[in-house]
C-alpha atoms as a PDB file:
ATOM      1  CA  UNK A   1       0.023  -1.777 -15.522  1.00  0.00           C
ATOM      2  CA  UNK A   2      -2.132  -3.945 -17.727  1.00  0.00           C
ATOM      3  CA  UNK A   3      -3.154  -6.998 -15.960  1.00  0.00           C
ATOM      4  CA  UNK A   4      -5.261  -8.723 -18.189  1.00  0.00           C
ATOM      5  CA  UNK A   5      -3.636  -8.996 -21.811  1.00  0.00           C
ATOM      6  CA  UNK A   6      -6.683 -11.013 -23.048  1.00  0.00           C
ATOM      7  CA  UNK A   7      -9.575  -8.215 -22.346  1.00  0.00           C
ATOM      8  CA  UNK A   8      -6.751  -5.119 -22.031  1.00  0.00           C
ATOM      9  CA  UNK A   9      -7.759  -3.749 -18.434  1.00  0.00           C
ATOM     10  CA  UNK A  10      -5.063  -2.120 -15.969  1.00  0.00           C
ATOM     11  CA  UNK A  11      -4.915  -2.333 -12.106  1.00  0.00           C
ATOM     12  CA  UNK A  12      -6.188   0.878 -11.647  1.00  0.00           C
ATOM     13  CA  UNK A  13      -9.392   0.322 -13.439  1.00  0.00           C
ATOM     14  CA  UNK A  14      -9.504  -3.188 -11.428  1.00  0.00           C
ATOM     15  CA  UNK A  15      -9.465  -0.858  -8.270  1.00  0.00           C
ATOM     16  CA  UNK A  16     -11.854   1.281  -8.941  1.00  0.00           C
ATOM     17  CA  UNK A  17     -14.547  -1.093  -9.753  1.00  0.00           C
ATOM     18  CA  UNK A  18     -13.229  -2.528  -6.161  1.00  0.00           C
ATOM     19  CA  UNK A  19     -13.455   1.325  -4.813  1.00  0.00           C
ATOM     20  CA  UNK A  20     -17.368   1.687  -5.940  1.00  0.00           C
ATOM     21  CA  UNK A  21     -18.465  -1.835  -4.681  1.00  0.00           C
ATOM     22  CA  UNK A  22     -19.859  -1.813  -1.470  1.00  0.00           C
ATOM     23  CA  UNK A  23     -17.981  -5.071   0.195  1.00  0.00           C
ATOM     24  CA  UNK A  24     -15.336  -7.547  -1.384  1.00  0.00           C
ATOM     25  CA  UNK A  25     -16.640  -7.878  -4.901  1.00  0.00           C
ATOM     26  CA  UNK A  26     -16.148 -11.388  -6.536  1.00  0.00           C
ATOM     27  CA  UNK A  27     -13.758 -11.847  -9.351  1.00  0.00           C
ATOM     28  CA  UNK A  28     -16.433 -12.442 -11.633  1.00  0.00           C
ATOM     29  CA  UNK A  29     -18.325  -9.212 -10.825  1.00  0.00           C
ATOM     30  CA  UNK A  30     -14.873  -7.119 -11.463  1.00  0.00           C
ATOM     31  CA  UNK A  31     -14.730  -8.398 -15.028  1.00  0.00           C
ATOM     32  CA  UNK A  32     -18.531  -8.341 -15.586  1.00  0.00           C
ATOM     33  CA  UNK A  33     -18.432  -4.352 -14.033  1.00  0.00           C
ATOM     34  CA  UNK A  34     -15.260  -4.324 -17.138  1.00  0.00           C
ATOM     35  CA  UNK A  35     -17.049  -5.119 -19.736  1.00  0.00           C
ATOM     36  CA  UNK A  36     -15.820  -8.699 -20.367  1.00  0.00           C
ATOM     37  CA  UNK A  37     -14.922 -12.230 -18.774  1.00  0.00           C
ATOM     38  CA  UNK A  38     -12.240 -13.955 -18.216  1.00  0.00           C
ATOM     39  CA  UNK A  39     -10.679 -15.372 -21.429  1.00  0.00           C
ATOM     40  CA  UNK A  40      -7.269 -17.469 -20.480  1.00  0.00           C
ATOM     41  CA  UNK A  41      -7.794 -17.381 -16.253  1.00  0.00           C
ATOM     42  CA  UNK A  42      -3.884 -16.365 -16.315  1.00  0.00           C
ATOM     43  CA  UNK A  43      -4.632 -12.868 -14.982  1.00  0.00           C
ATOM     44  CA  UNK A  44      -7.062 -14.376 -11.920  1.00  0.00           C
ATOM     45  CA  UNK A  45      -4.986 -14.984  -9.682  1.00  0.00           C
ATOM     46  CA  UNK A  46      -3.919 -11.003  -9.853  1.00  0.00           C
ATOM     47  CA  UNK A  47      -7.135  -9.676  -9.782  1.00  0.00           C
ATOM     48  CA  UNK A  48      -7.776 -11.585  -6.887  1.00  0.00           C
ATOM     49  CA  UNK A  49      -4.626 -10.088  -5.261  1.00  0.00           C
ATOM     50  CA  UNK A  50      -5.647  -6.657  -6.199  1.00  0.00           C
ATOM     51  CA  UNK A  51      -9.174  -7.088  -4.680  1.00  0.00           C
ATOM     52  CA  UNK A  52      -7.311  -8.363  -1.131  1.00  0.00           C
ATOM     53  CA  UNK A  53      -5.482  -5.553  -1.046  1.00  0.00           C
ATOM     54  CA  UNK A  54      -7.569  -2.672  -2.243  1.00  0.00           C
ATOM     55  CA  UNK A  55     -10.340  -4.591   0.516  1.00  0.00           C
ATOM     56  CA  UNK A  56      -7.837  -4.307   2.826  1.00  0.00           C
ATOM     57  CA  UNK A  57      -6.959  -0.405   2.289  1.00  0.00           C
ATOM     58  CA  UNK A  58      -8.114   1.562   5.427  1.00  0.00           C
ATOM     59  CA  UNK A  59     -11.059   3.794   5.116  1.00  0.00           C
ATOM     60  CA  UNK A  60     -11.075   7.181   5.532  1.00  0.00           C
ATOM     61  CA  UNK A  61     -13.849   9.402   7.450  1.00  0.00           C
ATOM     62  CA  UNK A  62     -15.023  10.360   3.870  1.00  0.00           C
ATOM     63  CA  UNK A  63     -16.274   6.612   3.034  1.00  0.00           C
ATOM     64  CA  UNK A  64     -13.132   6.336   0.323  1.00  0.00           C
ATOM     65  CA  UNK A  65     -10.734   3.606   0.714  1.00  0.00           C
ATOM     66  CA  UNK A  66      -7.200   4.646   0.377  1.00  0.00           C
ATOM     67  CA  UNK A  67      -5.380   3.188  -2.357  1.00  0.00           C
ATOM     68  CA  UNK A  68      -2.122   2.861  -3.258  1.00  0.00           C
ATOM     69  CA  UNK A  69      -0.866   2.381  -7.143  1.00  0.00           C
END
């Protein structure tokens, strides 16, 4: 689903970026690691969701976080 209509990114590339950070990455570093900044702030709150819960995602014994889409 596109979350951000300004820049034109989906959840699952916001999760990804999330999936290769080591830690809880700040908003700011998700759209930097994008290719862009935020334009309108509308889709903020969202990626801030998406980071929670992708953080959140139990890790496996392979390092990878499990995510769910």
């Amino acid at each position: 689903m596109i979350v951000c209509s300004c820049n034109v990114f989906s959840d699952a590339e916001i999760r990804t970026v999330v999936a290769n950070c080591a830690g809880r990455p700040r908003t700011s570093r998700v759209y930097a690691s994008l290719g862009c900044a935020a334009q309108c702030g509308r889709c903020a709150h969202t990626v801030n969701a998406i980071i929670d819960e992708t953080c959140a995602a139990p890790v496996s014994r392979t390092g990878a976080r499990s995510i769910k889409h």
